[in-house]
N, C-alpha and C. Protein backbone atom coordinates (compact mmCIF):
# COMPACT_ATOMS: atom_id res chain seq x y z
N UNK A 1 39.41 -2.98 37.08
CA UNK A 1 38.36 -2.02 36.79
C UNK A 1 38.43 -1.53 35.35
N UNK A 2 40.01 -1.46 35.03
CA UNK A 2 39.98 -0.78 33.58
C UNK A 2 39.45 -1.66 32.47
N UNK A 3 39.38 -3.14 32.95
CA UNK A 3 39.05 -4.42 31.81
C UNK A 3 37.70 -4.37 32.12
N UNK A 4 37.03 -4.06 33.10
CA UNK A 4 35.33 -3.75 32.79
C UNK A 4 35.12 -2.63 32.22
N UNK A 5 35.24 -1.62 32.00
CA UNK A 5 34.84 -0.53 31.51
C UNK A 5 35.19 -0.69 29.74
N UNK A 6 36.44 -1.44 29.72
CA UNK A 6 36.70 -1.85 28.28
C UNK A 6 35.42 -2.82 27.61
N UNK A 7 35.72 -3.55 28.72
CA UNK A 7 34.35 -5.12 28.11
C UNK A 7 33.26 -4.36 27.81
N UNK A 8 32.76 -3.55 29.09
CA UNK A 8 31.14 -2.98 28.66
C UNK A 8 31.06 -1.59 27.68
N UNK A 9 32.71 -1.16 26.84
CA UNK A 9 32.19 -0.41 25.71
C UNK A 9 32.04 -1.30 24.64
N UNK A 10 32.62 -2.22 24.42
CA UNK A 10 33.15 -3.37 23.41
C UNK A 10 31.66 -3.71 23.13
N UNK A 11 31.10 -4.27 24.23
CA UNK A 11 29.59 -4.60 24.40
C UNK A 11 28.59 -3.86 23.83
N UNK A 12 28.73 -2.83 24.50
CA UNK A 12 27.69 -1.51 23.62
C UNK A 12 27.97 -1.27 22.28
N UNK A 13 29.48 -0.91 22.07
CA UNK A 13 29.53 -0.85 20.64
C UNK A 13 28.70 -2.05 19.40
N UNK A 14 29.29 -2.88 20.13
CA UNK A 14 28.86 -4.17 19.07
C UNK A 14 27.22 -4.73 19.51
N UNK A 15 26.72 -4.27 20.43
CA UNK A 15 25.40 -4.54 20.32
C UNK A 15 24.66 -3.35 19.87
N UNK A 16 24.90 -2.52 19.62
CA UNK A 16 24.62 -0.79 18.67
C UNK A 16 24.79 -1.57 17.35
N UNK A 17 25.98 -1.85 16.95
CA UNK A 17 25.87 -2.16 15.27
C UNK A 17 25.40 -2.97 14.59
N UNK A 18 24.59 -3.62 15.50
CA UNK A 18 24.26 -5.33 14.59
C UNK A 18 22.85 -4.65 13.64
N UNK A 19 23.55 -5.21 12.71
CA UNK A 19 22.47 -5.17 11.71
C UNK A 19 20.70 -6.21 11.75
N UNK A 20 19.64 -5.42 12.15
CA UNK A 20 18.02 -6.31 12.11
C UNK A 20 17.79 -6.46 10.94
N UNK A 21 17.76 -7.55 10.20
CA UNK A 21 16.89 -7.63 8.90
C UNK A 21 15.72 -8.00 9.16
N UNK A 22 15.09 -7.96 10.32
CA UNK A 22 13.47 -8.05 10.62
C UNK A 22 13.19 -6.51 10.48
N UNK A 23 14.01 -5.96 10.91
CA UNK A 23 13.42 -4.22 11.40
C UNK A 23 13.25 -3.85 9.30
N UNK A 24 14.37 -4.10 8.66
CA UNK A 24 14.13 -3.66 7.45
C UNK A 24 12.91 -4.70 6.66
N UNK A 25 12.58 -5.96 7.43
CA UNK A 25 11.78 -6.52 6.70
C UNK A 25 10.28 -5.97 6.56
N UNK A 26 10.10 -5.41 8.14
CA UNK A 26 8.93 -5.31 8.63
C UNK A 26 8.53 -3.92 8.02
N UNK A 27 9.67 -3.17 7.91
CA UNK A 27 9.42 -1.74 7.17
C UNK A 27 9.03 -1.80 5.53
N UNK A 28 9.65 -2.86 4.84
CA UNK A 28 9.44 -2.81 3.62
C UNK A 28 7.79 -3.73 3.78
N UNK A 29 7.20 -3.93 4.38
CA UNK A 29 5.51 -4.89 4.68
C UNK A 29 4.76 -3.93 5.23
N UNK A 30 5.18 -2.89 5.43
CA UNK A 30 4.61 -2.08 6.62
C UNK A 30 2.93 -1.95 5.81
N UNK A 31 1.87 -1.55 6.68
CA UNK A 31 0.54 -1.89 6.17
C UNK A 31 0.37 -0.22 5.17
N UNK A 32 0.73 0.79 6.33
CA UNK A 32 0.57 1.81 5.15
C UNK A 32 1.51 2.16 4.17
N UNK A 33 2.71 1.67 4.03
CA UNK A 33 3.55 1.95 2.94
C UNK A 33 3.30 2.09 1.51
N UNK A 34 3.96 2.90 1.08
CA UNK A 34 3.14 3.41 -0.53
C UNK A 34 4.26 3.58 -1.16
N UNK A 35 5.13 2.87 -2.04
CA UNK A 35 6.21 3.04 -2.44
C UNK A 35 6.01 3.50 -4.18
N UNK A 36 4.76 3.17 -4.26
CA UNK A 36 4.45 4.00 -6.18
C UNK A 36 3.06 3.75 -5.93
N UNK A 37 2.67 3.47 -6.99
CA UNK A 37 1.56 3.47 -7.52
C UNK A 37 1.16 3.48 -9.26
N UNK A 38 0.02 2.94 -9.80
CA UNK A 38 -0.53 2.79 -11.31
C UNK A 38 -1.11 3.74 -11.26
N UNK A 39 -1.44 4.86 -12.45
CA UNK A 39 -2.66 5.76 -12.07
C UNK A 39 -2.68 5.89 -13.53
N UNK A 40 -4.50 5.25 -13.77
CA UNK A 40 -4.91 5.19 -15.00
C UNK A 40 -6.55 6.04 -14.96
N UNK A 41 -7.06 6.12 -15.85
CA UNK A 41 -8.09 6.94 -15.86
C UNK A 41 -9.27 6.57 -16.11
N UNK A 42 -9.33 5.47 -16.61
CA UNK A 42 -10.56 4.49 -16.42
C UNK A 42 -10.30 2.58 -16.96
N UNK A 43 -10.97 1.59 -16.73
CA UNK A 43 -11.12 0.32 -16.95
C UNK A 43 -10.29 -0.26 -18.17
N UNK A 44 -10.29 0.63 -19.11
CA UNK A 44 -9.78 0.38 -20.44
C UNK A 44 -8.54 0.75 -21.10
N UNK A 45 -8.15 2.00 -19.98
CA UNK A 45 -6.58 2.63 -20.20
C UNK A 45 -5.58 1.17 -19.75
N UNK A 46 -4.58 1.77 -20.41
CA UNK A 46 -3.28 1.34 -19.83
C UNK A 46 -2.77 1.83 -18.63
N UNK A 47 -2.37 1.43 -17.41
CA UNK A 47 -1.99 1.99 -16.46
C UNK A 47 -0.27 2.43 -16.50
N UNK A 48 0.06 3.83 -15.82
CA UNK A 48 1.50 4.88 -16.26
C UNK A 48 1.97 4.37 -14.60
N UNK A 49 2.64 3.55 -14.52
CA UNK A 49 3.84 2.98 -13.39
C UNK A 49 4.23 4.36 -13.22
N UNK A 50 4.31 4.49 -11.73
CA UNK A 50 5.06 5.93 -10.57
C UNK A 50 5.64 4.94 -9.88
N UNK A 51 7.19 5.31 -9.65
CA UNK A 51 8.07 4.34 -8.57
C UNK A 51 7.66 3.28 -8.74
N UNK A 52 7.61 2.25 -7.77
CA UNK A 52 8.36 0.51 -8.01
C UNK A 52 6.99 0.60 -6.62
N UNK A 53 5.41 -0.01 -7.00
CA UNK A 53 4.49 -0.22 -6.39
C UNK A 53 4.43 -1.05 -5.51
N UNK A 54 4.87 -1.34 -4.52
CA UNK A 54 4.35 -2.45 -3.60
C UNK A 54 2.50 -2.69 -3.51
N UNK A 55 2.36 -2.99 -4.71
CA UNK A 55 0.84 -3.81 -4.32
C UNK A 55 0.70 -4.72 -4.81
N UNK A 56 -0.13 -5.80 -4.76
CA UNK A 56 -0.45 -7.14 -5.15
C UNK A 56 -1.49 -7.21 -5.75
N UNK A 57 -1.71 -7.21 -7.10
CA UNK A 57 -2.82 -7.30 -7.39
C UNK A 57 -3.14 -8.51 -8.49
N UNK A 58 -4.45 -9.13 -8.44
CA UNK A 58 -4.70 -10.34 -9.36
C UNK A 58 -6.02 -10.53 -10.24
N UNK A 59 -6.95 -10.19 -9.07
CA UNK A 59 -8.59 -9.91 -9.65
C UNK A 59 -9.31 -8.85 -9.67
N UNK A 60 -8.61 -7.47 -9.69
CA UNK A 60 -9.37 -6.04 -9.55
C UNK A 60 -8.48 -5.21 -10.48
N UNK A 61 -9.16 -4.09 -10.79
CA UNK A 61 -8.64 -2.95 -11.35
C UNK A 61 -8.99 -1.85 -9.96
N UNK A 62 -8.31 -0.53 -10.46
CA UNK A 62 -8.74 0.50 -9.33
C UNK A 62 -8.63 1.63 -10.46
N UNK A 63 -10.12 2.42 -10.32
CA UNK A 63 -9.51 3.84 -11.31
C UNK A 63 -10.43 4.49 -11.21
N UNK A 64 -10.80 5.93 -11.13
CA UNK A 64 -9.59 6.91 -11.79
C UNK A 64 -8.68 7.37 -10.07
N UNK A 65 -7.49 7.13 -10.89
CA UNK A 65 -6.09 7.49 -9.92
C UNK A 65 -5.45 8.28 -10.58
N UNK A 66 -5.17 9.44 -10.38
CA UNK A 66 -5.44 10.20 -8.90
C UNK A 66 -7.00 10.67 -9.41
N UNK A 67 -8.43 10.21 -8.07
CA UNK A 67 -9.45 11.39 -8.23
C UNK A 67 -9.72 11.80 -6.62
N UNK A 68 -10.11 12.57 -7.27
CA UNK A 68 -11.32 13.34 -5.71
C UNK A 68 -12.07 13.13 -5.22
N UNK A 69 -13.15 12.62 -6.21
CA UNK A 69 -14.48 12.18 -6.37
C UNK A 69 -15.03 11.11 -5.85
N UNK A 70 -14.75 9.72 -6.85
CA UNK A 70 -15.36 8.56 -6.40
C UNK A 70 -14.05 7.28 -7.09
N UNK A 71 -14.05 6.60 -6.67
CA UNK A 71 -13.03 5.19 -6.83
C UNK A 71 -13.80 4.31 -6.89
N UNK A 72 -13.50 3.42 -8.41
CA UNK A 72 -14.18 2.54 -9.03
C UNK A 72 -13.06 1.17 -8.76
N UNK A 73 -13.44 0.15 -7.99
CA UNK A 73 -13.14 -1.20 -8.15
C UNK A 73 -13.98 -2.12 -8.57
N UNK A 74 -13.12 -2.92 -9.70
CA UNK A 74 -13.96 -3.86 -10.90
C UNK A 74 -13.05 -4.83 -10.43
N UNK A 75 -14.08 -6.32 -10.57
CA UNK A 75 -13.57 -7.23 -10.77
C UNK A 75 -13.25 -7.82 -12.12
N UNK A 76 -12.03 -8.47 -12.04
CA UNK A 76 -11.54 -8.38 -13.56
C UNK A 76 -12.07 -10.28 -13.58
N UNK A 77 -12.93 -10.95 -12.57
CA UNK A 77 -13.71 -12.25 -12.88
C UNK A 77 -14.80 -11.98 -12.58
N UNK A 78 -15.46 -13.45 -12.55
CA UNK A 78 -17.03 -12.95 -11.87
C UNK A 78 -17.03 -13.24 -10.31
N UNK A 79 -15.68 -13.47 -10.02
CA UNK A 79 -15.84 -12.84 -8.33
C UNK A 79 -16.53 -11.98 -7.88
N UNK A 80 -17.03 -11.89 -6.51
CA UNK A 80 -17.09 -10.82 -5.70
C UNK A 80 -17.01 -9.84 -4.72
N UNK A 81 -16.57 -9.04 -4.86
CA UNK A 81 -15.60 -8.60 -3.88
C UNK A 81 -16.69 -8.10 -2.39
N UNK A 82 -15.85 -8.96 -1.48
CA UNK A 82 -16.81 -8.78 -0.36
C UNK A 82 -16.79 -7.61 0.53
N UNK A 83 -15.42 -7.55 1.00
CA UNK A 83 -14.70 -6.07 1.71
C UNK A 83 -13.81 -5.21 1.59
N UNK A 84 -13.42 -4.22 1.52
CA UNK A 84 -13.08 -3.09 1.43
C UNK A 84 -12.97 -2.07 2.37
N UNK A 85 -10.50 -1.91 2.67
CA UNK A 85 -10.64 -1.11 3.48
C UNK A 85 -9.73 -0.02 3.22
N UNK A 86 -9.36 0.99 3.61
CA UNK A 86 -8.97 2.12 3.05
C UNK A 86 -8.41 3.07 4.33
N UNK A 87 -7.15 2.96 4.07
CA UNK A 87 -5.56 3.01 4.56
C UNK A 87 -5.28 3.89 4.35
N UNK A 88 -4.61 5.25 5.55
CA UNK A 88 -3.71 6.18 5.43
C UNK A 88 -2.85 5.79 4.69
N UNK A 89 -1.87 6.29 3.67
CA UNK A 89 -0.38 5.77 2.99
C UNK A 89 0.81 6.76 3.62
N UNK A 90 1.66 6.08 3.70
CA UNK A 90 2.75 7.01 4.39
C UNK A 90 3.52 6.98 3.03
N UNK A 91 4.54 7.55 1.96
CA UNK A 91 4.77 7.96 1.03
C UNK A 91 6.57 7.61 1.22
N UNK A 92 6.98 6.67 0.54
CA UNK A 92 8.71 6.78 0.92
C UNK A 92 8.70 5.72 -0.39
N UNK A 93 10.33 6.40 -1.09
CA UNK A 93 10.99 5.90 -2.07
C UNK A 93 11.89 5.56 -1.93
N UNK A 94 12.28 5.18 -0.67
CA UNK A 94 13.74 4.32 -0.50
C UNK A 94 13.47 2.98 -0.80
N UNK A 95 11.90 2.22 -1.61
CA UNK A 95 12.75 0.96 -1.59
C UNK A 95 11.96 0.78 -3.39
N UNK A 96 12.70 1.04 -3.82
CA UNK A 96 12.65 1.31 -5.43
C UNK A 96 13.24 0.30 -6.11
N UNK A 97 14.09 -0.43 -5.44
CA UNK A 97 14.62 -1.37 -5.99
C UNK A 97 14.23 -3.10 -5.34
N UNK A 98 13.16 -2.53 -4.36
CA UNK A 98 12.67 -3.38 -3.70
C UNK A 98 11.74 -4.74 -4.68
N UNK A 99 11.80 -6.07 -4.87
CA UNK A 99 11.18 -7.12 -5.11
C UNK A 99 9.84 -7.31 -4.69
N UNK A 100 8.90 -6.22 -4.96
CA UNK A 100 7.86 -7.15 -3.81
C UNK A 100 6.86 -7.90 -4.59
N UNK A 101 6.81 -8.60 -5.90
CA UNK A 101 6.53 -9.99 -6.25
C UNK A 101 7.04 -11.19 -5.38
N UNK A 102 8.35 -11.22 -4.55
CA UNK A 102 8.95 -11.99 -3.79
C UNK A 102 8.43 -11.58 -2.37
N UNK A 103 8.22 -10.66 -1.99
CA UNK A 103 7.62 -10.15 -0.31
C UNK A 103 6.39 -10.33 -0.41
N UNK A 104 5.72 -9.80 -1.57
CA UNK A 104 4.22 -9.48 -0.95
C UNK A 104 3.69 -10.74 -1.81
N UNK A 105 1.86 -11.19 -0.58
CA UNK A 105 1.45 -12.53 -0.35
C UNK A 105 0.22 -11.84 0.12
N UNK A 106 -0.69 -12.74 -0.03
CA UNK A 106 -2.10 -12.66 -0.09
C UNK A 106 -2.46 -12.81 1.48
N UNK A 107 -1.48 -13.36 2.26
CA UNK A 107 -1.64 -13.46 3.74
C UNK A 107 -0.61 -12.50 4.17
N UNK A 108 -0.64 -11.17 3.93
CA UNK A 108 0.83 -11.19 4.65
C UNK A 108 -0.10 -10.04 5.72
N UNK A 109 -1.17 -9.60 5.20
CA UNK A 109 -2.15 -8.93 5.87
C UNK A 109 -3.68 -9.50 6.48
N UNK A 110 -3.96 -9.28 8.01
CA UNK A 110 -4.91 -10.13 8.59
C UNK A 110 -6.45 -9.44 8.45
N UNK A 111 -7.13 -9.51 8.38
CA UNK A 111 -8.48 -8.46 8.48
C UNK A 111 -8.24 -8.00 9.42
N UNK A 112 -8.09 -8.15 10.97
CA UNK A 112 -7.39 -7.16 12.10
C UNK A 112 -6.79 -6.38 12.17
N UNK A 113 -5.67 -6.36 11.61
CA UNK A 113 -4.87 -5.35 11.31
C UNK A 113 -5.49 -4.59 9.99
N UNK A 114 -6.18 -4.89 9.10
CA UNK A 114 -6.66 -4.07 8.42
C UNK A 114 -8.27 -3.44 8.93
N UNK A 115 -8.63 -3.57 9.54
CA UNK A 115 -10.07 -2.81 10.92
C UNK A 115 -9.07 -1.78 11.85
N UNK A 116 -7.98 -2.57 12.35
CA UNK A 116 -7.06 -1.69 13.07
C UNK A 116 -6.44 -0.09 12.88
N UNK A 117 -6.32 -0.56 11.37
CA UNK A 117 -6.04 0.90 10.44
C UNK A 117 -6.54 1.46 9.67
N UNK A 118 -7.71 0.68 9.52
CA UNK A 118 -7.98 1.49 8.36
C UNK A 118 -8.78 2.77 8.72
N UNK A 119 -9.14 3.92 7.61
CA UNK A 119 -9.45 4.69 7.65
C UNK A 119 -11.21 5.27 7.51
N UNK A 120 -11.53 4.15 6.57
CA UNK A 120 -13.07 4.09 6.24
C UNK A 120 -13.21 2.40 5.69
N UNK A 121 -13.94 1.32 6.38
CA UNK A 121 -14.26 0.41 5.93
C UNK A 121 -15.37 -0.28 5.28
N UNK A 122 -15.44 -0.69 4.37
CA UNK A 122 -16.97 -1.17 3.88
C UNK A 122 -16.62 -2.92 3.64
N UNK A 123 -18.13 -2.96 4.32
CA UNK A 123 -18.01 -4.83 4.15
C UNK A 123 -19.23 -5.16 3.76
N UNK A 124 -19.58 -6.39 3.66
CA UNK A 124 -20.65 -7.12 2.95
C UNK A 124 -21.48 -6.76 1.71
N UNK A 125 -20.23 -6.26 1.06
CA UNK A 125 -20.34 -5.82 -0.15
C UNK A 125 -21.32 -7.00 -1.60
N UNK A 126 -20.54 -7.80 -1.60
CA UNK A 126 -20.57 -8.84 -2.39
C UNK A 126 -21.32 -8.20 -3.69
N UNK A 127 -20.31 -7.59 -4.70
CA UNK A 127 -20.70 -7.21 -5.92
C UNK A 127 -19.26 -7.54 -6.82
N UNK A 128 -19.30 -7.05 -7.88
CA UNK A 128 -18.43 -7.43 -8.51
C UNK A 128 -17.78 -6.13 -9.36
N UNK A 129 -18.67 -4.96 -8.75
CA UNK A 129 -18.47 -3.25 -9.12
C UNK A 129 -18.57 -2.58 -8.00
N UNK A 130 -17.82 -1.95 -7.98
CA UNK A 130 -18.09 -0.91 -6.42
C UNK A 130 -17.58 0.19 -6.91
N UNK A 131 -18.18 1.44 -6.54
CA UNK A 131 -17.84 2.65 -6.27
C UNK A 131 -17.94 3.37 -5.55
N UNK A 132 -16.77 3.63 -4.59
CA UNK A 132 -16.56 4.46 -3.58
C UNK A 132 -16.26 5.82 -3.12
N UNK A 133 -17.28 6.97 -2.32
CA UNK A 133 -17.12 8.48 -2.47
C UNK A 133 -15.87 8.55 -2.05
N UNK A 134 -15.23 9.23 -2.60
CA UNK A 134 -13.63 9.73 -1.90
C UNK A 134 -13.99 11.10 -1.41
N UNK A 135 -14.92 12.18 -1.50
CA UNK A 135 -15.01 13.09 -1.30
C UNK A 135 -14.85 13.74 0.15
N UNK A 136 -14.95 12.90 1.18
CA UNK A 136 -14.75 13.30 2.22
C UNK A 136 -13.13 13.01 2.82
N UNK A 137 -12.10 12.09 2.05
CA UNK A 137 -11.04 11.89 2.43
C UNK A 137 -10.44 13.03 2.40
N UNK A 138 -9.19 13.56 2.92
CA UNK A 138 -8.41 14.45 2.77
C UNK A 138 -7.39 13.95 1.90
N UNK A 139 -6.87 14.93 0.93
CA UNK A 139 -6.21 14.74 -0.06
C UNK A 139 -4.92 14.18 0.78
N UNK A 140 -4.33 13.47 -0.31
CA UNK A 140 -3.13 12.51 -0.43
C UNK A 140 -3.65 10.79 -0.65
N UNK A 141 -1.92 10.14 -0.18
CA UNK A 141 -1.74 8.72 -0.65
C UNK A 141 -3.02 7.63 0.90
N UNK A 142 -3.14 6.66 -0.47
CA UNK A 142 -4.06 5.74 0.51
C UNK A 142 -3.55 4.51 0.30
N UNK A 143 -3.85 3.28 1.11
CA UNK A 143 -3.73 1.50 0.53
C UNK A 143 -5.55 1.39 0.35
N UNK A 144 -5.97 0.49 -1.12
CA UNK A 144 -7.18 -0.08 -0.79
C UNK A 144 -6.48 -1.32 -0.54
N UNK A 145 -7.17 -1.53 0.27
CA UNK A 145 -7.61 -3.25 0.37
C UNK A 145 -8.62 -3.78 -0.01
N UNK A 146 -8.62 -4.97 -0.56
CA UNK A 146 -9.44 -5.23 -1.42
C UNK A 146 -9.78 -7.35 -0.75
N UNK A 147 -10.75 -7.42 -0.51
CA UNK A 147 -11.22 -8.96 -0.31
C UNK A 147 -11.96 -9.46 -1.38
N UNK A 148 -11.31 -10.30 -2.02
CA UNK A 148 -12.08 -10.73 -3.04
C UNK A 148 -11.93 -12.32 -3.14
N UNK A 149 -13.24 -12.91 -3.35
CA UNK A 149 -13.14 -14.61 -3.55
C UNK A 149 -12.08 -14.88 -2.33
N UNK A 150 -12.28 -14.62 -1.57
CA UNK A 150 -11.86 -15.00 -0.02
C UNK A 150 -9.92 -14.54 0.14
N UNK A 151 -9.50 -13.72 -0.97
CA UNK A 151 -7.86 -13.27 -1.04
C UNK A 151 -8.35 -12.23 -0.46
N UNK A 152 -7.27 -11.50 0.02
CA UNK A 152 -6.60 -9.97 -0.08
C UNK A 152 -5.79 -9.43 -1.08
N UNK A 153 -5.87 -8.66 -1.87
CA UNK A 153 -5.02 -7.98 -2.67
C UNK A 153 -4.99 -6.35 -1.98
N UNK A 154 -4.49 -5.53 -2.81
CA UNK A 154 -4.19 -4.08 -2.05
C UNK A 154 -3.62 -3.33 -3.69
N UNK A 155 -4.20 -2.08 -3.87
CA UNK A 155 -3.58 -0.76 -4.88
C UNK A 155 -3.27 0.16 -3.76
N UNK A 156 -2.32 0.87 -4.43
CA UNK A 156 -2.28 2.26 -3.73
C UNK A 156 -2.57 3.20 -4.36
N UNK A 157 -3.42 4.23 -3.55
CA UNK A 157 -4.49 5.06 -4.83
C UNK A 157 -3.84 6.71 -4.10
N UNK A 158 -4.45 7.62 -4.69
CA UNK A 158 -4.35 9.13 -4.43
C UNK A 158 -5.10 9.85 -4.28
N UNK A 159 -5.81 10.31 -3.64
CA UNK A 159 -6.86 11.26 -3.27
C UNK A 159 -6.54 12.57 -3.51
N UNK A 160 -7.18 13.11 -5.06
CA UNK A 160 -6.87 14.70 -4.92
C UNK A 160 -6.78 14.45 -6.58
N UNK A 161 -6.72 15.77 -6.49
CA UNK A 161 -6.91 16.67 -7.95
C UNK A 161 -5.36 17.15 -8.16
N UNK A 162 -4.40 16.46 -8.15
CA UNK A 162 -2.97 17.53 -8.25
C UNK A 162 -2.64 17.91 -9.99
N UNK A 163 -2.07 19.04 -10.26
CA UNK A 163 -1.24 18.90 -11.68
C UNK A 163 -0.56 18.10 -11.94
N UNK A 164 -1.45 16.91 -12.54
CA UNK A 164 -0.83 15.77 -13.49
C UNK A 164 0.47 15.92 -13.69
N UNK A 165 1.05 16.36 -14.27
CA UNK A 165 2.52 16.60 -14.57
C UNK A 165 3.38 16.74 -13.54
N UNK A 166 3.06 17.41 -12.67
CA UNK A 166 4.01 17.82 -11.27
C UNK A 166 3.82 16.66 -10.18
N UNK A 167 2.72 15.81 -10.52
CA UNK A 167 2.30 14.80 -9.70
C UNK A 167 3.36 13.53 -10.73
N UNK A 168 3.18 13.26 -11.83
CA UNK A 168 4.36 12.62 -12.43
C UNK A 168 5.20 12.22 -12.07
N UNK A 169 6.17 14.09 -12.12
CA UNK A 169 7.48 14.15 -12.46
C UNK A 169 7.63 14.04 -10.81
N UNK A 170 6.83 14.04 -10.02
CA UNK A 170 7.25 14.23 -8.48
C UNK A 170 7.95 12.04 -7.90
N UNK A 171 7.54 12.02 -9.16
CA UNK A 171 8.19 9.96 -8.78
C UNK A 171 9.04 10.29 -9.83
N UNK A 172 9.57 11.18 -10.83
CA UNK A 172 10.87 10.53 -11.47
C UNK A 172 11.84 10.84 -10.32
């Protein structure tokens, strides 16, 4: 009796500690994750890096970040961007040192799962300028998603008016 009670802590213990690198994979992909963000002020600025961005981007700009107002996506070809969806962001800086040129992929997100979550969607767009009211979002972090020339790309944007500076220094 005493060698079962040994076996089945031995058991528990060591099936408690095993390390998932799916569980940390799936967290660092997660759809609303917002690990930084670019926030520039219009088409022609230089964009000011906050934390280590998990977004993918190739054929769009996104700006002005952070506004209130309205969110301008340009295509940076003569693509056109067909759909557009717009993602709660959940806000975490634990992965700062994270690679995601090596994780993130133009498939790694399905249109399903992005209808699934998103927050406000627009489709059959097909322009190559869009501007979108933010005015009814509630302030904080968002994912756009962005369909363009048949990819997905994704920014992570900010909804709100905060003190620039305190909004900054809040990613050093």
């Amino acid at each position: 009796m005493k060698k079962i009670i040994i076996l089945y802590a031995f058991l528990f213990i060591f099936s408690c500690c095993s390390d998932d690198d799916s569980t940390i994979e799936n967290e660092v992909t997660s759809i609303n994750l917002v690990t930084g963000l670019d926030i520039r002020a219009d088409d022609f600025s230089t964009p000011l890096r906050l934390g280590n961005p998990n977004i993918l981007v190739e054929q769009t700009i996104v700006f002005p970040i952070p506004s209130s107002i309205a969110l301008t996506i340009h295509s940076l070809s003569s693509a056109e961007i067909s759909d557009i969806w717009i993602i709660k962001g959940d806000v975490q800086q634990s992965y700062q040192n994270s690679d995601f040129d090596a994780i993130l992929n133009n498939n790694l997100y399905s249109e399903v799962q992005l209808n699934n979550n998103s927050e406000e969607t627009f489709t059959n767009i097909n322009s190559s300028n869009i501007t979108i009211n933010l005015s009814d979002f509630e302030e904080g972090y968002y994912r756009a998603f962005i369909k363009i020339d048949g990819s997905i790309e994704w920014h992570n944007i900010y909804v709100g008016s905060p003190d620039i500076n305190a909004f900054i220094e809040s990613w050093n």
